[in-house]
N, C-alpha and C. Protein backbone atom coordinates (compact mmCIF):
# COMPACT_ATOMS: atom_id res chain seq x y z
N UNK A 1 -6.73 -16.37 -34.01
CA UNK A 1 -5.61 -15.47 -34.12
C UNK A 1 -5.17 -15.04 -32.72
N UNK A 2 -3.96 -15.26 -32.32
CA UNK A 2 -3.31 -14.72 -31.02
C UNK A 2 -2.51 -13.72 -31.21
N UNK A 3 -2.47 -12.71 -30.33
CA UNK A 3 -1.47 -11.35 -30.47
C UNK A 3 -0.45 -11.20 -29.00
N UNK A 4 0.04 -10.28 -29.08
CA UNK A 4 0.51 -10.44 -27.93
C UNK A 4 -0.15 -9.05 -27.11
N UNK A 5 -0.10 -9.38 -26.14
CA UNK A 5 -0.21 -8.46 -24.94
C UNK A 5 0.76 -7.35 -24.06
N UNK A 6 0.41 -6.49 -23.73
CA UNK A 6 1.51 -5.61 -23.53
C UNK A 6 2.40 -6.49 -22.35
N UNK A 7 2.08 -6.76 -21.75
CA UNK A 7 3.35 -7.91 -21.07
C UNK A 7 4.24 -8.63 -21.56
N UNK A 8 3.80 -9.07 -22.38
CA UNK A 8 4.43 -9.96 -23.62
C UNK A 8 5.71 -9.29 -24.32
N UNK A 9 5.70 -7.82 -24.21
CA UNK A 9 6.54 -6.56 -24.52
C UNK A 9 7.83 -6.82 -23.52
N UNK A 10 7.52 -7.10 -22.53
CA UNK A 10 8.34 -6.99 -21.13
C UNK A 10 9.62 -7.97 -21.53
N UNK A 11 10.88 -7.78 -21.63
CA UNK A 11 12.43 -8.41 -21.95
C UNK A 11 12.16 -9.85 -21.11
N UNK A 12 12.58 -10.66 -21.69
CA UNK A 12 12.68 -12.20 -20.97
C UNK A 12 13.41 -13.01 -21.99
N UNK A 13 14.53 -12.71 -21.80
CA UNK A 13 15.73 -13.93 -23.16
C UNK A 13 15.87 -15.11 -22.66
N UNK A 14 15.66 -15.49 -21.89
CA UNK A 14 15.43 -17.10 -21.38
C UNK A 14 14.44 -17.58 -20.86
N UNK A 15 13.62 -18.72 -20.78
CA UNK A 15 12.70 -19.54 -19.57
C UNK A 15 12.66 -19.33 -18.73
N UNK A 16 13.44 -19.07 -17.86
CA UNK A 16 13.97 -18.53 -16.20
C UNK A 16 13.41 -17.26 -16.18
N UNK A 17 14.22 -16.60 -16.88
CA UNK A 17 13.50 -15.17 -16.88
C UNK A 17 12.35 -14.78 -17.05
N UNK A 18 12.03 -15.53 -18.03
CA UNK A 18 10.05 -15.18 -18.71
C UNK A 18 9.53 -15.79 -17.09
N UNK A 19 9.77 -16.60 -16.60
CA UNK A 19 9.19 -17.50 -15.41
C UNK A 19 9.19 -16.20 -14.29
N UNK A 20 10.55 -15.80 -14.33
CA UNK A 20 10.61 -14.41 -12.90
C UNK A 20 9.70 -13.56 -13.23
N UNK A 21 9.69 -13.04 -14.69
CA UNK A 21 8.83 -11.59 -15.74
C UNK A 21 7.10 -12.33 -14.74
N UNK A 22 6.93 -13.50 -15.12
CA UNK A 22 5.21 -13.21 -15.08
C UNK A 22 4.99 -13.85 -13.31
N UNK A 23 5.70 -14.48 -12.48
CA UNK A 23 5.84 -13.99 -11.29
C UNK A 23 5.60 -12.97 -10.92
N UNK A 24 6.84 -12.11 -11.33
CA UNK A 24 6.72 -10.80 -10.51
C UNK A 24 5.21 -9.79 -11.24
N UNK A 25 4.66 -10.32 -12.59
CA UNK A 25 3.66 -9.12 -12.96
C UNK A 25 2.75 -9.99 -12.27
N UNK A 26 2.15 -11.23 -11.72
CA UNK A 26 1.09 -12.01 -11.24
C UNK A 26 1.08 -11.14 -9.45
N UNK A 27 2.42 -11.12 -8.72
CA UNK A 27 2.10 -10.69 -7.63
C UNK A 27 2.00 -9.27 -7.64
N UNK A 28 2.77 -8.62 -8.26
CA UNK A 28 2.58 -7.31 -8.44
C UNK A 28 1.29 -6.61 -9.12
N UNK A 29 0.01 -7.57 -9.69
CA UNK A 29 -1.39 -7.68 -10.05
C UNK A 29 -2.16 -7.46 -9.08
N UNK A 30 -1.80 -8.60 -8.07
CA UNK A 30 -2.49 -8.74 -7.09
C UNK A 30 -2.51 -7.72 -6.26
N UNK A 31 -1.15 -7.15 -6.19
CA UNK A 31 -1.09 -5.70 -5.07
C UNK A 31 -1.58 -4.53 -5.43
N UNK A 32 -1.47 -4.34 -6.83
CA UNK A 32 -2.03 -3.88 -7.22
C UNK A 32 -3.19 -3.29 -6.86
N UNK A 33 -4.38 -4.57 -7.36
CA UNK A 33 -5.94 -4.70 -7.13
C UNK A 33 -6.10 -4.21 -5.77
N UNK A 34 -5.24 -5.34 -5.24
CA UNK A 34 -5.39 -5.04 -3.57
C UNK A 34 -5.41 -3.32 -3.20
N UNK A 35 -4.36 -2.22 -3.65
CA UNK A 35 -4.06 -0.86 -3.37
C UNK A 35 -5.15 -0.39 -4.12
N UNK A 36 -5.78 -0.61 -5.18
CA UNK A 36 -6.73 0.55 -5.76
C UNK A 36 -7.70 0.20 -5.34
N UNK A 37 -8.64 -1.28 -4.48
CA UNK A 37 -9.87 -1.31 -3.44
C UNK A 37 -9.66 -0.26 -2.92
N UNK A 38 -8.85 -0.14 -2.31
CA UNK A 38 -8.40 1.08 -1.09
C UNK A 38 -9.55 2.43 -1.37
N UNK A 39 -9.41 2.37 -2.62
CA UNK A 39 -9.89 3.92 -3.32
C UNK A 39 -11.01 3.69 -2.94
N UNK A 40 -12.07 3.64 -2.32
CA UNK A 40 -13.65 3.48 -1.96
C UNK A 40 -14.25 4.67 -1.23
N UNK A 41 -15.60 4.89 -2.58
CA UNK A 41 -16.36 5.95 -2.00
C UNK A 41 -17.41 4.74 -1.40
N UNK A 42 -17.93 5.06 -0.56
CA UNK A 42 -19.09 4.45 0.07
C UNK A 42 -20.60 5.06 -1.23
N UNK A 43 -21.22 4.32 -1.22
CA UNK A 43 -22.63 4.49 -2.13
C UNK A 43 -23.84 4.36 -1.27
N UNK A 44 -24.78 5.46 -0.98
CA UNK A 44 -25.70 5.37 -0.03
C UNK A 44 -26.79 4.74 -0.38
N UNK A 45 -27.19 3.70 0.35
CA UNK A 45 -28.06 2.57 0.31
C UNK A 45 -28.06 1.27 -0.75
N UNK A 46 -26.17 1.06 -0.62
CA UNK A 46 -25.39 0.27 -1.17
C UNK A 46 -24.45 -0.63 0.14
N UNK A 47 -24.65 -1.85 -0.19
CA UNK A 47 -23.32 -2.63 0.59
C UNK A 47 -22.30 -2.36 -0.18
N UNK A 48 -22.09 -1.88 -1.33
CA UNK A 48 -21.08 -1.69 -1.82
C UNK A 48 -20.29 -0.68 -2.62
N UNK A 49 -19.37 -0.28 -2.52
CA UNK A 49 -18.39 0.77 -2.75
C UNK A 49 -17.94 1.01 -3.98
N UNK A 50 -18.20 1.91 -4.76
CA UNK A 50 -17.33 2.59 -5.77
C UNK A 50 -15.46 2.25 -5.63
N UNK A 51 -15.05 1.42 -5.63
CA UNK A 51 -13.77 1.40 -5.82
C UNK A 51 -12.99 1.66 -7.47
N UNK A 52 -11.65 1.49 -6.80
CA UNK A 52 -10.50 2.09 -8.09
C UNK A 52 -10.16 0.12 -8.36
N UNK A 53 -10.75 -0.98 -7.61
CA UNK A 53 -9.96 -2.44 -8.19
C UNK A 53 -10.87 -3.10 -9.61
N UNK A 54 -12.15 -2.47 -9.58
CA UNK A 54 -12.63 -3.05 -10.72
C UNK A 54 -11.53 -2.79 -11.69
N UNK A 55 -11.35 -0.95 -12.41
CA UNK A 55 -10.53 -0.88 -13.03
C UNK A 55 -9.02 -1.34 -12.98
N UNK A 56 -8.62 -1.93 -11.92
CA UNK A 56 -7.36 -2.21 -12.16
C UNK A 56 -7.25 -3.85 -12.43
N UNK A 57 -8.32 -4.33 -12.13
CA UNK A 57 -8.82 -5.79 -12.63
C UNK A 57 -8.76 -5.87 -14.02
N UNK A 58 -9.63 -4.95 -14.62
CA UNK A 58 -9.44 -5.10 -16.19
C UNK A 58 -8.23 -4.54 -17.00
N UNK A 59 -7.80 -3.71 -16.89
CA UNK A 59 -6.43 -3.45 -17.39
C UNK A 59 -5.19 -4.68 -16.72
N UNK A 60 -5.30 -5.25 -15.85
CA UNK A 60 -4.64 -6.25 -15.83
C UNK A 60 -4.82 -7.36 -16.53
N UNK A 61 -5.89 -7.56 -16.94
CA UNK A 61 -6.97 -8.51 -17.85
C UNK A 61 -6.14 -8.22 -19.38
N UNK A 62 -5.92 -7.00 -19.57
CA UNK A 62 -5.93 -6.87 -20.93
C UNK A 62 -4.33 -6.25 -21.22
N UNK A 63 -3.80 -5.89 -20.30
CA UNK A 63 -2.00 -6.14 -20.27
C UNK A 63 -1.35 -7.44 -19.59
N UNK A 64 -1.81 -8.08 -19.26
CA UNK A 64 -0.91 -9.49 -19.02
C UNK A 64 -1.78 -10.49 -19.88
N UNK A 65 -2.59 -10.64 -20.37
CA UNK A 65 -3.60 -11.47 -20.79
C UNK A 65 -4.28 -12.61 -20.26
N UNK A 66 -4.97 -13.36 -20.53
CA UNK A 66 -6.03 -14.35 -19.58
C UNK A 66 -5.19 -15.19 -18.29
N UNK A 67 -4.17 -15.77 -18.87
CA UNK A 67 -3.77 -16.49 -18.02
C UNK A 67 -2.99 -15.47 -16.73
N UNK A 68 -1.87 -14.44 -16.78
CA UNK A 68 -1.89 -14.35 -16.15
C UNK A 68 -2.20 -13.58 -15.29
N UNK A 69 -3.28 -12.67 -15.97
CA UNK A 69 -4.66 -11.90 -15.33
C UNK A 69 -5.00 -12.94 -14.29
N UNK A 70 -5.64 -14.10 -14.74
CA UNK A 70 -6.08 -15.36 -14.02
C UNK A 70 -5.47 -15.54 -13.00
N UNK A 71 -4.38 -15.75 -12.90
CA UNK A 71 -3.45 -16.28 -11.62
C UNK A 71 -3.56 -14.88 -10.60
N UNK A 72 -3.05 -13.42 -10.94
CA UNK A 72 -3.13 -12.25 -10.76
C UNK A 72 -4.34 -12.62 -9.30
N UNK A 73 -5.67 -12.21 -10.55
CA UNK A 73 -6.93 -12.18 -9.58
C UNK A 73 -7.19 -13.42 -8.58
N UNK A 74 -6.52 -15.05 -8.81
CA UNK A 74 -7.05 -15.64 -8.09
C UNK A 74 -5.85 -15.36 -6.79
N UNK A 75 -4.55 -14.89 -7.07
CA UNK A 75 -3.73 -15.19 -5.52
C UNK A 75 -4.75 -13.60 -4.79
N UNK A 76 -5.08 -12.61 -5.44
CA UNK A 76 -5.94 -11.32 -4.63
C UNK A 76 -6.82 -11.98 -4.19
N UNK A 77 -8.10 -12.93 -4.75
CA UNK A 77 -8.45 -13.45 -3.88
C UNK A 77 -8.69 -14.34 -3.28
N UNK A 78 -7.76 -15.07 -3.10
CA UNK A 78 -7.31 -16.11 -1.85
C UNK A 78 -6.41 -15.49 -1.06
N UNK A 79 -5.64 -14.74 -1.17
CA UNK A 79 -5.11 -13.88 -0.01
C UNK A 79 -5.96 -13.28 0.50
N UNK A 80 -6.99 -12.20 0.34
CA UNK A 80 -8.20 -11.81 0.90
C UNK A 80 -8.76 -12.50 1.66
N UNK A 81 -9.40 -14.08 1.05
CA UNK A 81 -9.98 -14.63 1.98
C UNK A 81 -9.24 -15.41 2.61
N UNK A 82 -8.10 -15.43 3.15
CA UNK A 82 -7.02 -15.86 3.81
C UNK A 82 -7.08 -14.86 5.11
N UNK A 83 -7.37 -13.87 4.88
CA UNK A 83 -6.97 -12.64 5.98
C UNK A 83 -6.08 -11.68 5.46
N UNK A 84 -5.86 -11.37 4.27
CA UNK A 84 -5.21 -9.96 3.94
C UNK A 84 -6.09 -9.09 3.97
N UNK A 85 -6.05 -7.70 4.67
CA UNK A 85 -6.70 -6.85 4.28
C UNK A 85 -6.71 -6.02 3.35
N UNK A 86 -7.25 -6.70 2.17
CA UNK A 86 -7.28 -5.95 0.94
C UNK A 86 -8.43 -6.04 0.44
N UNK A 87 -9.09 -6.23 0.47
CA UNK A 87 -10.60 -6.03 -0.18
C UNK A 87 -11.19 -4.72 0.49
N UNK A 88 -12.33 -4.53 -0.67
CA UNK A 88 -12.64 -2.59 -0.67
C UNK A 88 -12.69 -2.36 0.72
N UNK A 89 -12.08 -1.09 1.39
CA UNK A 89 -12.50 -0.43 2.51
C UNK A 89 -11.34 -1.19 3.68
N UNK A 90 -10.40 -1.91 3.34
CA UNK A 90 -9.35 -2.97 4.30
C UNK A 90 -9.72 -4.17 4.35
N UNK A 91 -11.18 -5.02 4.36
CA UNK A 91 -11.88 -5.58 4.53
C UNK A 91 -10.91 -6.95 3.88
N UNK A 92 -11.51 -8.00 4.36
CA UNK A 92 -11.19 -9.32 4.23
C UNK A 92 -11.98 -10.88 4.15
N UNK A 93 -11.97 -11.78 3.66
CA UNK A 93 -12.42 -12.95 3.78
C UNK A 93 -13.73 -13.07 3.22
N UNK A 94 -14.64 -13.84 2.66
CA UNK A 94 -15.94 -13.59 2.18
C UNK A 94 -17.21 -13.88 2.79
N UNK A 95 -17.07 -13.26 3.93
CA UNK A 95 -18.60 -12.95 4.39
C UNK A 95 -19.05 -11.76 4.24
N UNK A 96 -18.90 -10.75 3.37
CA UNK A 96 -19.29 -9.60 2.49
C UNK A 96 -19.92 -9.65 1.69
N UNK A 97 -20.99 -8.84 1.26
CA UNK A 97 -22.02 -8.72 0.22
C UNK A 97 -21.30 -8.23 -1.05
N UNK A 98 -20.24 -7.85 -0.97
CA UNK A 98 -19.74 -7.76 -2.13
C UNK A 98 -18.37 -8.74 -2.74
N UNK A 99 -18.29 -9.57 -2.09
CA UNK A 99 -17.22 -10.66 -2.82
C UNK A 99 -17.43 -11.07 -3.92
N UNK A 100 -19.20 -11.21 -4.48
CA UNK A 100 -19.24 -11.69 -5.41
C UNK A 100 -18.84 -10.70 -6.49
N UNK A 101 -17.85 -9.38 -6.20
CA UNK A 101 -17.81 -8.72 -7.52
C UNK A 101 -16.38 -8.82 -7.56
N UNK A 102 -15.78 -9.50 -6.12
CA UNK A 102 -14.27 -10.15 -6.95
C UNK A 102 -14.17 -11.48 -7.14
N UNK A 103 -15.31 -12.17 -7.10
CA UNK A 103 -15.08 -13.62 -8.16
C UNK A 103 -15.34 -13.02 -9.58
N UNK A 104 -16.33 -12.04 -9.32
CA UNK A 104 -16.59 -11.62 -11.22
C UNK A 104 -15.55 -10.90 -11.62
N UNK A 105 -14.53 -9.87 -10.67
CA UNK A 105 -13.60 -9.30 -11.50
C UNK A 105 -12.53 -10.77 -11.57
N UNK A 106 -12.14 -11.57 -11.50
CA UNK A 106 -11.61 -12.49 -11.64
C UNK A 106 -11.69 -13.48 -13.39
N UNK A 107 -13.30 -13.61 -13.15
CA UNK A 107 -13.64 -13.69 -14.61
C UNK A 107 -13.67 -12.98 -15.61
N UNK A 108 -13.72 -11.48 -15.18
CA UNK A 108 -14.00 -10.77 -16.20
C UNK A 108 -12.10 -10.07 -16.96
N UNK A 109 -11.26 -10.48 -15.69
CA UNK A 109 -10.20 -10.13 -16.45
C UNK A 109 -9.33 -11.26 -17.48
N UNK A 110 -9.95 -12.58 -17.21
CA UNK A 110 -9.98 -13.48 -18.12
C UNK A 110 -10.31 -13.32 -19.37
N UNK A 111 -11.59 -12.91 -19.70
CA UNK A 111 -12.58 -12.46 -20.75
C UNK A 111 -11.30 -11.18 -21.11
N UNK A 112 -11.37 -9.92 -20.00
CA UNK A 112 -10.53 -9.21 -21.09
C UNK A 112 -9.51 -9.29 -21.84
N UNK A 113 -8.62 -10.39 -20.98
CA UNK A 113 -7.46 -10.87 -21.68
C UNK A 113 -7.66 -11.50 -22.92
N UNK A 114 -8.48 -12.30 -22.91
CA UNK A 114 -8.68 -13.27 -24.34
C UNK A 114 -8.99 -12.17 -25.06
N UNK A 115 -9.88 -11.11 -24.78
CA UNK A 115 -10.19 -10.02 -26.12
C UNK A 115 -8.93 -9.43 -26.32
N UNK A 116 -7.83 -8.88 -25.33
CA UNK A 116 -6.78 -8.46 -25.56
C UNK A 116 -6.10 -8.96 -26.64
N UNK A 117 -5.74 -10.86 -26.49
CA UNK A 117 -5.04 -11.30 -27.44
C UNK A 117 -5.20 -11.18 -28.75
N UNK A 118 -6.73 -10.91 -28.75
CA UNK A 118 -7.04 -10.84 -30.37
C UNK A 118 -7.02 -9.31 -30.88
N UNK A 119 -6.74 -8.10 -29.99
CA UNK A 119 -6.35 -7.26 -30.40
C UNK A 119 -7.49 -6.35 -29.81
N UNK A 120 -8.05 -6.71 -28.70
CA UNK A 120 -8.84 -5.98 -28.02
C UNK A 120 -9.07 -4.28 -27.29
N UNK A 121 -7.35 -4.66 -27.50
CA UNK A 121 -7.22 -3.09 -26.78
C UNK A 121 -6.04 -2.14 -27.48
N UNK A 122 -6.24 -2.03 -28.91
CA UNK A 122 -5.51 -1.81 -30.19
C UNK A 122 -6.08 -0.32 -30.29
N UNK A 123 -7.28 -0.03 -30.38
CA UNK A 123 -8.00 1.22 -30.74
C UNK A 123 -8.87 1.82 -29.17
N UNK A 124 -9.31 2.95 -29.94
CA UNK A 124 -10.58 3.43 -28.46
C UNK A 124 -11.70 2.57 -28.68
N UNK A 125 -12.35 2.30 -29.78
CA UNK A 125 -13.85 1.75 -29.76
C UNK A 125 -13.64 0.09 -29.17
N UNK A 126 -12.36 -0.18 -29.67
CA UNK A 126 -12.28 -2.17 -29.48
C UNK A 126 -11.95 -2.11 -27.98
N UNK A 127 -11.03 -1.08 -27.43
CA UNK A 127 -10.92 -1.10 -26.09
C UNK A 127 -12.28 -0.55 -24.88
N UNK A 128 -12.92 0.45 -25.90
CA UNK A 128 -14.57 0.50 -25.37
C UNK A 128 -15.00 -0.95 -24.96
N UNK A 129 -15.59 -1.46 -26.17
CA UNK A 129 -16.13 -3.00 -26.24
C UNK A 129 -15.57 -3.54 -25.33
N UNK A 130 -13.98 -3.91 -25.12
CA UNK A 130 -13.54 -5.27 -24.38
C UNK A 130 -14.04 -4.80 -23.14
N UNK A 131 -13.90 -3.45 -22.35
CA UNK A 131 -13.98 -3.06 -20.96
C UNK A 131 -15.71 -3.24 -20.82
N UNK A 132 -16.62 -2.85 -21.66
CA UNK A 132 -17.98 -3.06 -21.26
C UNK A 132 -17.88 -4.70 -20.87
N UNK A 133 -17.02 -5.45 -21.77
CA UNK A 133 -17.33 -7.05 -21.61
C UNK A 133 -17.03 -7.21 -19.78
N UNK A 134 -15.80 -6.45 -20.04
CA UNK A 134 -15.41 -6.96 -18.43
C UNK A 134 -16.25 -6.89 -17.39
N UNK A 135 -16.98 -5.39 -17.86
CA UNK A 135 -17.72 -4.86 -17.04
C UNK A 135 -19.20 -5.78 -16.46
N UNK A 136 -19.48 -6.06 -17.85
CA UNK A 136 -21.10 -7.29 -17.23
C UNK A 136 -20.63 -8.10 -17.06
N UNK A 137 -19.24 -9.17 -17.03
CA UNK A 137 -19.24 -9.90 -16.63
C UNK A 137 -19.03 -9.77 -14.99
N UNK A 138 -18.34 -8.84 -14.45
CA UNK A 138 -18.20 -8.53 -13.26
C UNK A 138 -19.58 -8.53 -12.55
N UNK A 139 -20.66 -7.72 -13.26
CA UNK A 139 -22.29 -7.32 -12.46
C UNK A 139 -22.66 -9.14 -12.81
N UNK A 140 -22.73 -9.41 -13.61
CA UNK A 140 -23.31 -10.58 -13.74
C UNK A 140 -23.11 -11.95 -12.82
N UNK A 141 -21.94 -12.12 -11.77
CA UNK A 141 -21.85 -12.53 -10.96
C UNK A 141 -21.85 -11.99 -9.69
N UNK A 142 -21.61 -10.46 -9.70
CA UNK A 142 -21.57 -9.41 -8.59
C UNK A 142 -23.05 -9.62 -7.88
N UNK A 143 -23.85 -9.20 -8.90
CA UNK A 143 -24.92 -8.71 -8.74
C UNK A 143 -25.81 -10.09 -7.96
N UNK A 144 -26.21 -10.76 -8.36
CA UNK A 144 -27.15 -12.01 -8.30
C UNK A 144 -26.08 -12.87 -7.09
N UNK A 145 -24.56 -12.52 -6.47
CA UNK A 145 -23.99 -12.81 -5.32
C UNK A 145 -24.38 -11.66 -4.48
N UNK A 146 -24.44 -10.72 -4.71
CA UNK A 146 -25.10 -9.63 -3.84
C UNK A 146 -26.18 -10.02 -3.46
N UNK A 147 -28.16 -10.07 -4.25
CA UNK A 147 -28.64 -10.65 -3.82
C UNK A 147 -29.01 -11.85 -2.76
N UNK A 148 -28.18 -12.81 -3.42
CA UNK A 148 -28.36 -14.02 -2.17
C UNK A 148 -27.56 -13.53 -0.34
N UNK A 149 -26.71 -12.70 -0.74
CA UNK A 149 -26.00 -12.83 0.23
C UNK A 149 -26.78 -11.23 1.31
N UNK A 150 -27.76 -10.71 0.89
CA UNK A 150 -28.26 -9.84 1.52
C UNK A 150 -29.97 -9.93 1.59
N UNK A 151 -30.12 -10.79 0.69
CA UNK A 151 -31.73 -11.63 0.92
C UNK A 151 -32.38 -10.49 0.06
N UNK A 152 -32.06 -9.47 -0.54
CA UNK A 152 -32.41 -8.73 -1.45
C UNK A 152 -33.12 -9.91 -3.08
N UNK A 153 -33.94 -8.57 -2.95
CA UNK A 153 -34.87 -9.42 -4.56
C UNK A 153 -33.74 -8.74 -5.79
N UNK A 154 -34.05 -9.69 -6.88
CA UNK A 154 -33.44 -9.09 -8.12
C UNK A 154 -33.07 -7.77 -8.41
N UNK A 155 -34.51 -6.97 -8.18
CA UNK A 155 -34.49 -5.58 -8.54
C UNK A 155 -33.69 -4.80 -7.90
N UNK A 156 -33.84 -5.38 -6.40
CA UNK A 156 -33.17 -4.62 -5.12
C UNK A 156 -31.37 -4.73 -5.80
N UNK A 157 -31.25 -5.87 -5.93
CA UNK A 157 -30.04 -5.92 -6.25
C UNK A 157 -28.93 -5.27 -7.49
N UNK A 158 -30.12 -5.34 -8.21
CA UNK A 158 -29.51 -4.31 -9.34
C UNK A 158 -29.71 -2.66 -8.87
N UNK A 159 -30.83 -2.01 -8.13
CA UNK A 159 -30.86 -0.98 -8.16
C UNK A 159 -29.51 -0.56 -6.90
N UNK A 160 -28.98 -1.31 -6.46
CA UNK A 160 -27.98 -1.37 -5.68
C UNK A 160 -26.43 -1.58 -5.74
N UNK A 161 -26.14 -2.66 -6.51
CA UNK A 161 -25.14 -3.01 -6.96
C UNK A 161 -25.02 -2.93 -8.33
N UNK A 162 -25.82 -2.47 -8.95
CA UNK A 162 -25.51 -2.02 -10.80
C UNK A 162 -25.30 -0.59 -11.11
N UNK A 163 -26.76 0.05 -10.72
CA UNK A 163 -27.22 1.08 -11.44
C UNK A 163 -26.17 2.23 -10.67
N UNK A 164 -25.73 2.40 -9.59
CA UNK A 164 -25.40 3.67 -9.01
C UNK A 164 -23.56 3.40 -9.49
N UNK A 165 -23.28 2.18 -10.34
CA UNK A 165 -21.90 2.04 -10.78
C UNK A 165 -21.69 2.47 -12.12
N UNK A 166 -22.73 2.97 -12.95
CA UNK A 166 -22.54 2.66 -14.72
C UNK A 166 -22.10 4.22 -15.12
N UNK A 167 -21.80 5.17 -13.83
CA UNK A 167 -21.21 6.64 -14.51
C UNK A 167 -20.20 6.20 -14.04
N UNK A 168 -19.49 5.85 -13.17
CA UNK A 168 -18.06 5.00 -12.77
C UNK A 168 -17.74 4.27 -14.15
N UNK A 169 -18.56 3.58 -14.33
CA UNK A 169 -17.96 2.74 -15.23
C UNK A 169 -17.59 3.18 -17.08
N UNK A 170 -18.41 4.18 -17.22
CA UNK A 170 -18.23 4.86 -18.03
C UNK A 170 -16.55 5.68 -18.46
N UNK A 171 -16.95 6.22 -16.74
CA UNK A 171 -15.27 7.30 -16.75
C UNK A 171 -14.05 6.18 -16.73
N UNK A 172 -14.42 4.78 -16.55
CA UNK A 172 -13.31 4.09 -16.39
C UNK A 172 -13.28 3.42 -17.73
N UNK A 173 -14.05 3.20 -18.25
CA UNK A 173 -13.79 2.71 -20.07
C UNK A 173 -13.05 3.76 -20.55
N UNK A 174 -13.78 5.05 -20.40
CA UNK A 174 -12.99 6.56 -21.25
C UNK A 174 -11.37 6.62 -20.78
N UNK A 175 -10.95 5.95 -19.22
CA UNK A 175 -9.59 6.62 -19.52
C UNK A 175 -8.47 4.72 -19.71
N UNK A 176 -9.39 3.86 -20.03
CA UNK A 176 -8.64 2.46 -20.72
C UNK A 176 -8.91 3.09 -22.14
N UNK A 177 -9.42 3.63 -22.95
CA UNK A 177 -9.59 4.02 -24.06
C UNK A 177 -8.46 4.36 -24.53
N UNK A 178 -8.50 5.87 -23.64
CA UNK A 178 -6.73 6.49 -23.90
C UNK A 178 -5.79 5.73 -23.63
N UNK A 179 -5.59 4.99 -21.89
CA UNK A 179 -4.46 4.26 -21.96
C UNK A 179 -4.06 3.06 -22.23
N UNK A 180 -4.97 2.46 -22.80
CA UNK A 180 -4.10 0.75 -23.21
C UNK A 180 -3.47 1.33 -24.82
N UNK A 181 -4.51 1.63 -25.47
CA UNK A 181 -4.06 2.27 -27.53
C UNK A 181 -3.02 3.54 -27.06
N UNK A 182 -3.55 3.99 -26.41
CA UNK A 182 -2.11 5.10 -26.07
C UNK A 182 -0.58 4.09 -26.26
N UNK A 183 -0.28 3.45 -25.43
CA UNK A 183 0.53 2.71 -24.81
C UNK A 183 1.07 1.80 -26.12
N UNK A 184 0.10 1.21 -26.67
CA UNK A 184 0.42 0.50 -28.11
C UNK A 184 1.08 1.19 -29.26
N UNK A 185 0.10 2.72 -28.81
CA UNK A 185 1.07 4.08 -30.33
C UNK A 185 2.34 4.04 -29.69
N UNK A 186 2.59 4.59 -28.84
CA UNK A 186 4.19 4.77 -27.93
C UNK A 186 4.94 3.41 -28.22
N UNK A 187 4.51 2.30 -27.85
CA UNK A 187 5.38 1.60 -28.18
C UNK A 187 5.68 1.17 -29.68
N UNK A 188 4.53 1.47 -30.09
CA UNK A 188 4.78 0.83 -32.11
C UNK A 188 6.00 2.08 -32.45
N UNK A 189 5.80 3.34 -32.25
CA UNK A 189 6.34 4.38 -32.51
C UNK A 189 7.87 4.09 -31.77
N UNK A 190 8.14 3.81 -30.76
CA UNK A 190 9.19 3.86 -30.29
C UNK A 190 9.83 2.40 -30.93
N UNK A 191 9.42 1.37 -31.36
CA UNK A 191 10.22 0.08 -31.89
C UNK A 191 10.29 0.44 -33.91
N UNK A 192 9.42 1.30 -34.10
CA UNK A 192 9.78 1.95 -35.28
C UNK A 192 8.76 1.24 -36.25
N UNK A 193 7.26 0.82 -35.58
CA UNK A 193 6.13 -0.12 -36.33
C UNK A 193 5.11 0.91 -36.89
N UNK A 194 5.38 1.88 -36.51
CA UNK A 194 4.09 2.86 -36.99
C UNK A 194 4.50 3.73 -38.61
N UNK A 195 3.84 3.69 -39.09
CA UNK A 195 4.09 4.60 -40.38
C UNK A 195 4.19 5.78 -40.18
């Protein structure tokens, strides 16, 4: 079963147009991600930073849907490792201990998108679920790229790059909760779909 995605909402009466529509939401993804890294608390006895791009990774995941979530996260990072300074803190290119958590937000806004299509981010609890998905998929390559890339053991790596993120990650499921199903009532209500 495929649904549509709140992008999918966005006016496009011709090919041309739908072509400009997911252009402009693919680069405007990317800048996105790129502006909310910015947001970085530093985490003490962490290479890596509490940022605002995880969350804007997955809500892009789950308002444009897989594919062009996909494109989204891969031009953020290949521009990054190109030399944009956009990765957490200004930072650039991947000799960072934390790149591996934007190859995982990359995958993981894939994953959210596909849950999106099937109606992933319809309610609070289904939009709970899809964002935890995003969420391990992000540690799950984050984490074990952290390791190798800091010679850290397993444990080290999780007590580093996991554990000091999961009240972050919490407050960031709670406010995709409200705003993706928010966004779906407003619009069912405003096209005249809601009872």
């Amino acid at each position: 079963m495929s649904t549509a995605v709140l992008a999918d909402l966005l006016p496009a009466t011709t090919a041309p147009r739908a072509r400009a529509r997911d252009v402009a939401l693919v680069v405007g993804g990317a800048a996105l991600t790129g502006a909310a890294a910015q947001l970085a608390v530093p985490v003490p006895g962490s290479p890596v930073p509490v940022t605002g791009q995880t969350f804007a990774a997955l809500l892009i995941g789950a308002s444009f849907g897989p594919g062009r979530a996909f494109l989204s996260l891969l031009l953020y990072a290949l521009a990054g490792m190109a030399g944009v300074p956009w990765f957490s803190e200004g930072t650039s290119g991947v000799g960072m201990p934390s790149f591996g958590y934007v190859i995982g937000m990359g995958a993981a806004a894939v994953a959210v998108g596909a849950l999106a299509r099937r109606g992933g981010d319809r309610t609070g609890l289904r939009t709970a679920g899809t964002m935890a998905v995003g969420m391990a998929v992000t540690y799950a390559i984050g984490v074990p790229y952290l390791a190798l890339a800091t010679g850290m053991s397993a444990a080290e790596a999780v007590a580093a790059g996991l554990v000091p993120f999961l009240i972050g990650d919490v407050l960031k499921a709670g406010l995709a909760m409200a705003a993706l199903p928010g966004a779906w009532y407003l619009l069912d209500d405003r096209n005249g779909e809601r009872d």
